[in-house]
N, C-alpha and C. Protein backbone atom coordinates (compact mmCIF):
# COMPACT_ATOMS: atom_id res chain seq x y z
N UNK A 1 -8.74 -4.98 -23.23
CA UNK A 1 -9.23 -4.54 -21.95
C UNK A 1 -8.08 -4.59 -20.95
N UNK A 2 -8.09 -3.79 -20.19
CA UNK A 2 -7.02 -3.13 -19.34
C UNK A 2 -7.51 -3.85 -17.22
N UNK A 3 -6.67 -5.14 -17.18
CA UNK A 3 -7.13 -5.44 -15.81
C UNK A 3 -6.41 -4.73 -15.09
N UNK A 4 -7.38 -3.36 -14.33
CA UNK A 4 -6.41 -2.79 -13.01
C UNK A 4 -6.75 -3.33 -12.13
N UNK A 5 -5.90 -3.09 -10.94
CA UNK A 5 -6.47 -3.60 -9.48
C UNK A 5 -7.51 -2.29 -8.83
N UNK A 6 -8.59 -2.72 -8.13
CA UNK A 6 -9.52 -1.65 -7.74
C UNK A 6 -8.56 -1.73 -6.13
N UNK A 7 -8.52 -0.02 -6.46
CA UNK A 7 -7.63 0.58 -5.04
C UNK A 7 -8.85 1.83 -4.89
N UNK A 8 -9.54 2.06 -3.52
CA UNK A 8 -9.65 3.31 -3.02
C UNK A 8 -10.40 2.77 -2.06
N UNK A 9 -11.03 4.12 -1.65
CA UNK A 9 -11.55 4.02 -0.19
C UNK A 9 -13.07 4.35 -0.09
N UNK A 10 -13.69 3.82 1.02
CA UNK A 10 -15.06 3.92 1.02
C UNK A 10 -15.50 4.53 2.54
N UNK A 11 -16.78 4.88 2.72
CA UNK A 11 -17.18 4.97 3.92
C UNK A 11 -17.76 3.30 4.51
N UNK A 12 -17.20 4.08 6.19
CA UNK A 12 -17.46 2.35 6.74
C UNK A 12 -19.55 2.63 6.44
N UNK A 13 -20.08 2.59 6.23
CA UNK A 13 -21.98 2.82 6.11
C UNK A 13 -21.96 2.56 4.14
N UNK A 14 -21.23 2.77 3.81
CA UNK A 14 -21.12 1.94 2.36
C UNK A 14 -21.90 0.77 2.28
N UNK A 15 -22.64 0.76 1.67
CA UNK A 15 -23.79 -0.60 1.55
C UNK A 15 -23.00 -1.59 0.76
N UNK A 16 -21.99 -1.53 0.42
CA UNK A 16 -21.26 -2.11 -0.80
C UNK A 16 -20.21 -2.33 -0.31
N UNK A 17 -19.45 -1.87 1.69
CA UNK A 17 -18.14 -2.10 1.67
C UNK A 17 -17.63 -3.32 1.33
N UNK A 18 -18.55 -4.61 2.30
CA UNK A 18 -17.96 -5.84 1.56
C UNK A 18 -17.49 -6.02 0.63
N UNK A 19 -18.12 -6.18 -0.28
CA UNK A 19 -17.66 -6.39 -1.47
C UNK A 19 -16.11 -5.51 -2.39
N UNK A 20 -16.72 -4.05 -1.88
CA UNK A 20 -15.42 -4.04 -2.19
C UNK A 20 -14.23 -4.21 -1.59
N UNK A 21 -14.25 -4.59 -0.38
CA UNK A 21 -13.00 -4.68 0.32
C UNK A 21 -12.19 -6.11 -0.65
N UNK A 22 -13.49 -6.82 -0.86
CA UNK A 22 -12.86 -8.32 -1.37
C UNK A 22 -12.34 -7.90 -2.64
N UNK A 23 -12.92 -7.26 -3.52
CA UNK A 23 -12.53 -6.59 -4.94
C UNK A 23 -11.06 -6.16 -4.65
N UNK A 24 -10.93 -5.05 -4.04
CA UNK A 24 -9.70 -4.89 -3.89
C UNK A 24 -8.61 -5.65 -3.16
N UNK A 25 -9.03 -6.90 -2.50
CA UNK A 25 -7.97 -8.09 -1.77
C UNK A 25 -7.60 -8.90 -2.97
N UNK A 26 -8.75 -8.74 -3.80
CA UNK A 26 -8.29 -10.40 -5.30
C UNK A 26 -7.56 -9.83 -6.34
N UNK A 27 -8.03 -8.25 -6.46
CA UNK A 27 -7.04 -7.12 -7.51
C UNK A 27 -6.06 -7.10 -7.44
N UNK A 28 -5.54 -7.33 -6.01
CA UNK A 28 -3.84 -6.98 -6.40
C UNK A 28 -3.23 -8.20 -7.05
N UNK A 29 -3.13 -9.28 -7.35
CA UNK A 29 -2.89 -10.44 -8.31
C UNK A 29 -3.19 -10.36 -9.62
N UNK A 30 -2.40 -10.61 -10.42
CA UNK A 30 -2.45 -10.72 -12.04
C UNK A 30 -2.89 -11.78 -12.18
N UNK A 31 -4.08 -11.80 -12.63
CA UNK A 31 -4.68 -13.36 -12.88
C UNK A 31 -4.24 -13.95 -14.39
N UNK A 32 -3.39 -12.64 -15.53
CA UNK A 32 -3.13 -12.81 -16.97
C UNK A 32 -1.70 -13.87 -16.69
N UNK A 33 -0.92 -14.35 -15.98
CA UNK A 33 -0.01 -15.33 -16.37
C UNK A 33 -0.50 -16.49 -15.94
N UNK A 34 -1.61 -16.75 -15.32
CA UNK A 34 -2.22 -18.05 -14.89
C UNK A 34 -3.20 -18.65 -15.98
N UNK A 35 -4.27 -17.69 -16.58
CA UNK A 35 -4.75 -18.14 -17.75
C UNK A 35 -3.72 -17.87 -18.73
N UNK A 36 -2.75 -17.41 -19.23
CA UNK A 36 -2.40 -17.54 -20.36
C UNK A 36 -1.12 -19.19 -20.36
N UNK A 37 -1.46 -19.55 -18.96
CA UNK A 37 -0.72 -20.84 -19.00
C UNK A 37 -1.79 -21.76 -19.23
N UNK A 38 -2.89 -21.66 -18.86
CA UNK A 38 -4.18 -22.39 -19.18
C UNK A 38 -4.50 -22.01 -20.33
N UNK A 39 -4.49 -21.20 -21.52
CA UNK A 39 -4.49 -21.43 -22.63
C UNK A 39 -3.70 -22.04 -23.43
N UNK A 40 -2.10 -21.71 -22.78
CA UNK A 40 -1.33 -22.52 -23.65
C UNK A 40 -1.91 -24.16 -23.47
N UNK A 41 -2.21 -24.93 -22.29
CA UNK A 41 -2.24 -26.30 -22.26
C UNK A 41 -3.56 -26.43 -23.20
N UNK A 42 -4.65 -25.60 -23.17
CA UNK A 42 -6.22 -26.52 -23.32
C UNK A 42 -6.06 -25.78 -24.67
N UNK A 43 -5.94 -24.67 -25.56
CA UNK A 43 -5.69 -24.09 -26.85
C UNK A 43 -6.37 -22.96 -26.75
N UNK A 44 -7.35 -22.95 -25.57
CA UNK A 44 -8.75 -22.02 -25.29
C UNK A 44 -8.10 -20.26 -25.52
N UNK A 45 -8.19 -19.33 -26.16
CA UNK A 45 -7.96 -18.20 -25.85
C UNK A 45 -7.90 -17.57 -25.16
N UNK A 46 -7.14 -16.64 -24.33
CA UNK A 46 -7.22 -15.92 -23.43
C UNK A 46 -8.43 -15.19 -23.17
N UNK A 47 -9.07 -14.33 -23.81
CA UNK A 47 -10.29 -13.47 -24.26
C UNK A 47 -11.41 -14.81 -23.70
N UNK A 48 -11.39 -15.78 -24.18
CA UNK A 48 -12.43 -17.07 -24.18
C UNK A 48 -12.76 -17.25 -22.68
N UNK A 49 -11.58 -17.39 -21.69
CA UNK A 49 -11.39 -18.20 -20.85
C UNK A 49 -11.66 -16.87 -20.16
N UNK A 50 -11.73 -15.61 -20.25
CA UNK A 50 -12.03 -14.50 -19.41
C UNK A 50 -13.57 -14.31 -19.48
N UNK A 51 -13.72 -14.69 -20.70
CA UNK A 51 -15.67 -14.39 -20.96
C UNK A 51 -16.18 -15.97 -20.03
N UNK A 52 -15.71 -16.92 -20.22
CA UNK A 52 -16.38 -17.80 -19.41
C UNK A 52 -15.82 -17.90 -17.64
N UNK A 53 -14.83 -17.03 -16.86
CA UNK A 53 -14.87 -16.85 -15.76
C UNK A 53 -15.98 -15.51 -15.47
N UNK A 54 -16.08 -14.74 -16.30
CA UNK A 54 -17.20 -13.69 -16.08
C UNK A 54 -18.31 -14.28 -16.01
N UNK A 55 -19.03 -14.85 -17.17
CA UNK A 55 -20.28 -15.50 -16.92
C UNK A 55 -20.22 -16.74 -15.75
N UNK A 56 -19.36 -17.81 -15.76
CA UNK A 56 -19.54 -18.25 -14.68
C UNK A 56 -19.44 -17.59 -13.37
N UNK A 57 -19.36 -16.60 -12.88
CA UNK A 57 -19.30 -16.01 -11.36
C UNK A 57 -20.09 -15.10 -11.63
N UNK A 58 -20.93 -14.38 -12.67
CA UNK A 58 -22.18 -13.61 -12.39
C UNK A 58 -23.36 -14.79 -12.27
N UNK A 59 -23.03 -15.92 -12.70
CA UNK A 59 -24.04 -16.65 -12.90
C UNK A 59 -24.12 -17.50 -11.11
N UNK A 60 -23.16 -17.17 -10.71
CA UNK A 60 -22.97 -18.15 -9.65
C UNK A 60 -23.35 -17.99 -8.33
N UNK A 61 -24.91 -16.78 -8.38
CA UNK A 61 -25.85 -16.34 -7.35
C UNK A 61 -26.27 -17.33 -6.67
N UNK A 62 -26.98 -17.61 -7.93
CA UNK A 62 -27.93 -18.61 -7.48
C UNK A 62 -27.13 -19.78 -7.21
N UNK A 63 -26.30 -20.73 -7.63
CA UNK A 63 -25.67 -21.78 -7.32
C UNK A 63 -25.11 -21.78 -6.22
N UNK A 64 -24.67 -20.69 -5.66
CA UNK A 64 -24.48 -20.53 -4.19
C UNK A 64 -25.59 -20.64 -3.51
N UNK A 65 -26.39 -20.05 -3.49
CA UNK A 65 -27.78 -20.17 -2.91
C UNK A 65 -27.86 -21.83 -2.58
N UNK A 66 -27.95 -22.58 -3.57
CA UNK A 66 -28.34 -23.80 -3.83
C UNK A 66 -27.44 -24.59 -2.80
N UNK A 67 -26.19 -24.17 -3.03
CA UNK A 67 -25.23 -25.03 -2.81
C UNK A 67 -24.16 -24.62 -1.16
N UNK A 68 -24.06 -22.93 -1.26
CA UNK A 68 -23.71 -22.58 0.00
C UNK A 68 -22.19 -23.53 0.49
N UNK A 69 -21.70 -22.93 -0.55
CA UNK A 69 -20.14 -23.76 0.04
C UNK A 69 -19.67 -23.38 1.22
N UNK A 70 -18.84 -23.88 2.02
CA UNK A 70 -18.14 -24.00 3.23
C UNK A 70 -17.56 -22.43 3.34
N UNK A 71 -17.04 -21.72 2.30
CA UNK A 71 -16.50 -20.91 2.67
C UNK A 71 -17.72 -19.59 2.80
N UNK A 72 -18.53 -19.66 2.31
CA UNK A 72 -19.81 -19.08 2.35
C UNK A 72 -20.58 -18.94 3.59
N UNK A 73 -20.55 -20.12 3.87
CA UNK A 73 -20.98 -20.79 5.13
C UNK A 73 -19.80 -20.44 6.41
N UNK A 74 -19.02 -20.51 6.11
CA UNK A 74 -17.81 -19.84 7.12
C UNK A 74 -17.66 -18.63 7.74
N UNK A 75 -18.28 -17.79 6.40
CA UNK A 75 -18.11 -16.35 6.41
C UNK A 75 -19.55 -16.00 7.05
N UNK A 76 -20.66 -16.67 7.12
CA UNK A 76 -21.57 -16.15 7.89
C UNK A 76 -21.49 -16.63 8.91
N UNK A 77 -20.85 -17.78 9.71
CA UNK A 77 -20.74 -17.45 10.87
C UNK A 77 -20.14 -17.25 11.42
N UNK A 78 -19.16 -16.31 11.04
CA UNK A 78 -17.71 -15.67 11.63
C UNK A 78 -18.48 -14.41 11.96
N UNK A 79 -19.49 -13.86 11.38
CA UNK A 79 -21.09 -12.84 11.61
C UNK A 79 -21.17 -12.85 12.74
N UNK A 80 -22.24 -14.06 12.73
CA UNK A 80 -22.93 -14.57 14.05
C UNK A 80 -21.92 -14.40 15.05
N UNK A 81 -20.70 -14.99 15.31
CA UNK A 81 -20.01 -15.91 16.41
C UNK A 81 -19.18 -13.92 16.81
N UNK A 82 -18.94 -13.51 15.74
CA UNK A 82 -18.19 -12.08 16.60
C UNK A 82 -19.46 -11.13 17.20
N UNK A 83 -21.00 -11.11 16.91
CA UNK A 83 -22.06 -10.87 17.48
C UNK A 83 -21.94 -11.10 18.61
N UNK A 84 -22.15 -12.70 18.87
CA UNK A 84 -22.33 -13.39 20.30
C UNK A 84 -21.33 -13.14 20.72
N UNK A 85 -20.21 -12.93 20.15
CA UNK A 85 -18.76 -13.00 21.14
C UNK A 85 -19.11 -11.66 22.50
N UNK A 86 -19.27 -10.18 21.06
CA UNK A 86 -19.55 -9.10 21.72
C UNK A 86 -20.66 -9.13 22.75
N UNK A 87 -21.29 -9.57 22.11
CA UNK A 87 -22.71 -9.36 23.04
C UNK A 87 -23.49 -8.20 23.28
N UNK A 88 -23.68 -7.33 22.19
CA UNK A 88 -24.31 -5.98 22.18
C UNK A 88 -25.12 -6.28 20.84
N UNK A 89 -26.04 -4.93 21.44
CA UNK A 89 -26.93 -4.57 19.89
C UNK A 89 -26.31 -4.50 18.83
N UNK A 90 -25.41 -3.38 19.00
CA UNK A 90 -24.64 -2.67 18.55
C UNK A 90 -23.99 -3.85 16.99
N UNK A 91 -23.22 -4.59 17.98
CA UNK A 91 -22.56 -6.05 17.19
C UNK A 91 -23.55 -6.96 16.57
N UNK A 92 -24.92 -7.74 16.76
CA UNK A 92 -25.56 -7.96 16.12
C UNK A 92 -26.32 -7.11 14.71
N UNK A 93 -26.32 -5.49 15.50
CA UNK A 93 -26.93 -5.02 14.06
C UNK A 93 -25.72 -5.39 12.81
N UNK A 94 -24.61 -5.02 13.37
CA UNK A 94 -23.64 -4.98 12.39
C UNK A 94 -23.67 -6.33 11.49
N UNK A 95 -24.17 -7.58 12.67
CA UNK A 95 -23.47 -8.80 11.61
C UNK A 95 -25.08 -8.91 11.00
N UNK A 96 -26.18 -8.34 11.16
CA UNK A 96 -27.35 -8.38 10.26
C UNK A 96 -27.24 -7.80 9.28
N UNK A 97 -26.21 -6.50 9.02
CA UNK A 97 -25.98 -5.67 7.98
C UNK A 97 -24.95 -6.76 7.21
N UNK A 98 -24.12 -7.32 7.72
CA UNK A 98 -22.74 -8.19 6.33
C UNK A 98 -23.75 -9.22 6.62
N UNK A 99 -24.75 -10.10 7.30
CA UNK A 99 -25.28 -10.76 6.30
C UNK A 99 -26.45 -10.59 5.10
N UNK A 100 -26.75 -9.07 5.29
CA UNK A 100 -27.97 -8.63 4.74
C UNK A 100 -27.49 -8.39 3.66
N UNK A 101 -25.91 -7.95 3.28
CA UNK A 101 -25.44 -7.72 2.11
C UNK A 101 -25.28 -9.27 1.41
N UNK A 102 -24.45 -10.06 2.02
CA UNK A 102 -24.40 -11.15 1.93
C UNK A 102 -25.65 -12.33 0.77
N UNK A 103 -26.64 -12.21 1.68
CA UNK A 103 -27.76 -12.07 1.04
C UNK A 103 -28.12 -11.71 -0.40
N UNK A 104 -28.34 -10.54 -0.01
CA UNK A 104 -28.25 -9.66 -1.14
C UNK A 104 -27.46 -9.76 -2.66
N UNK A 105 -26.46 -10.52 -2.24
CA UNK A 105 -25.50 -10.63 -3.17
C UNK A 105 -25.66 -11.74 -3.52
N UNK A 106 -25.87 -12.85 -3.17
CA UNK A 106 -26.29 -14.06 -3.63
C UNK A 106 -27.74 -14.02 -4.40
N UNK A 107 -28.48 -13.12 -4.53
CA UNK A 107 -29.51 -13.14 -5.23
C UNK A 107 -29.92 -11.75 -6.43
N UNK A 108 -28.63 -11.09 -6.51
CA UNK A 108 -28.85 -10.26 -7.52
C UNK A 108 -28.76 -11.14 -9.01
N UNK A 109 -27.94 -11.96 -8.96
CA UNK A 109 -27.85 -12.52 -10.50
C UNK A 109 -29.53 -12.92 -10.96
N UNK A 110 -30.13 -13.91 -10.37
CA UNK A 110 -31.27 -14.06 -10.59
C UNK A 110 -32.16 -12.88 -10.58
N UNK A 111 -32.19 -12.05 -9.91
CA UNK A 111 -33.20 -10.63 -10.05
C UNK A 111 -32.81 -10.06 -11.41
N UNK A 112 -31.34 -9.80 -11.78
CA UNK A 112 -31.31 -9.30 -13.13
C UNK A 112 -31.46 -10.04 -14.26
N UNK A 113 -31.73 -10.90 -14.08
CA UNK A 113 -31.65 -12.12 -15.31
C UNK A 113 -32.85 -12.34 -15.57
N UNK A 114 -34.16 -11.90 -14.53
CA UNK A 114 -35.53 -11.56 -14.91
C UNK A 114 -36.33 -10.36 -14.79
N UNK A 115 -35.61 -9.21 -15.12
CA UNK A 115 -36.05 -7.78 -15.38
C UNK A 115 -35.59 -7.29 -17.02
């Protein structure tokens, strides 16, 4: 399997920009010389250690949910706080839309995992 970096462009009304903006901020890094130094120490395969960062971060909807780390928690109220900063409709709809995705994204793993 061939890791490219995801490069292109979207419309800003993209229901999905978040996400991909972050897709394409973590793409440009080769993550293959960092695990293949973590395979050399633990013996784990490269292939191994890619199937268990996949399942652990599709799986990791709900554990966010649960758990809502700091940076999670950071990022929604950097939402809120540029809302209030502005002080318009305008700026609240917007930060209801990145947290509605937000949302959203923290609870797809569990929706597909029971359909």
């Amino acid at each position: 399997m061939e890791l490219i970096p995801y490069e292109d462009a979207w419309e800003v009304d993209d229901p999905h920009a978040n996400f991909k903006e972050e897709v394409a901020l973590y793409s440009v890094v080769d993550p293959l010389p960092t695990l293949e130094n973590l395979s050399k120490d633990t013996g784990i395969p490269v292939p191994a250690l890619i199937r268990y960062i996949l399942v652990k971060y599709t799986a990791s909807g709900s554990d966010a949910v649960l758990a809502m780390t700091p940076y999670v928690l950071r990022q929604m109220q950097d939402h809120f706080d540029e809302a209030e900063t502005a002080n318009t409709i305008e700026a609240r709809l917007k930060a209801y839309e990145a947290l509605r995705q937000m949302v959203h994204w923290l609870t797809i793993g569990p929706k597909q995992n029971h359909e």
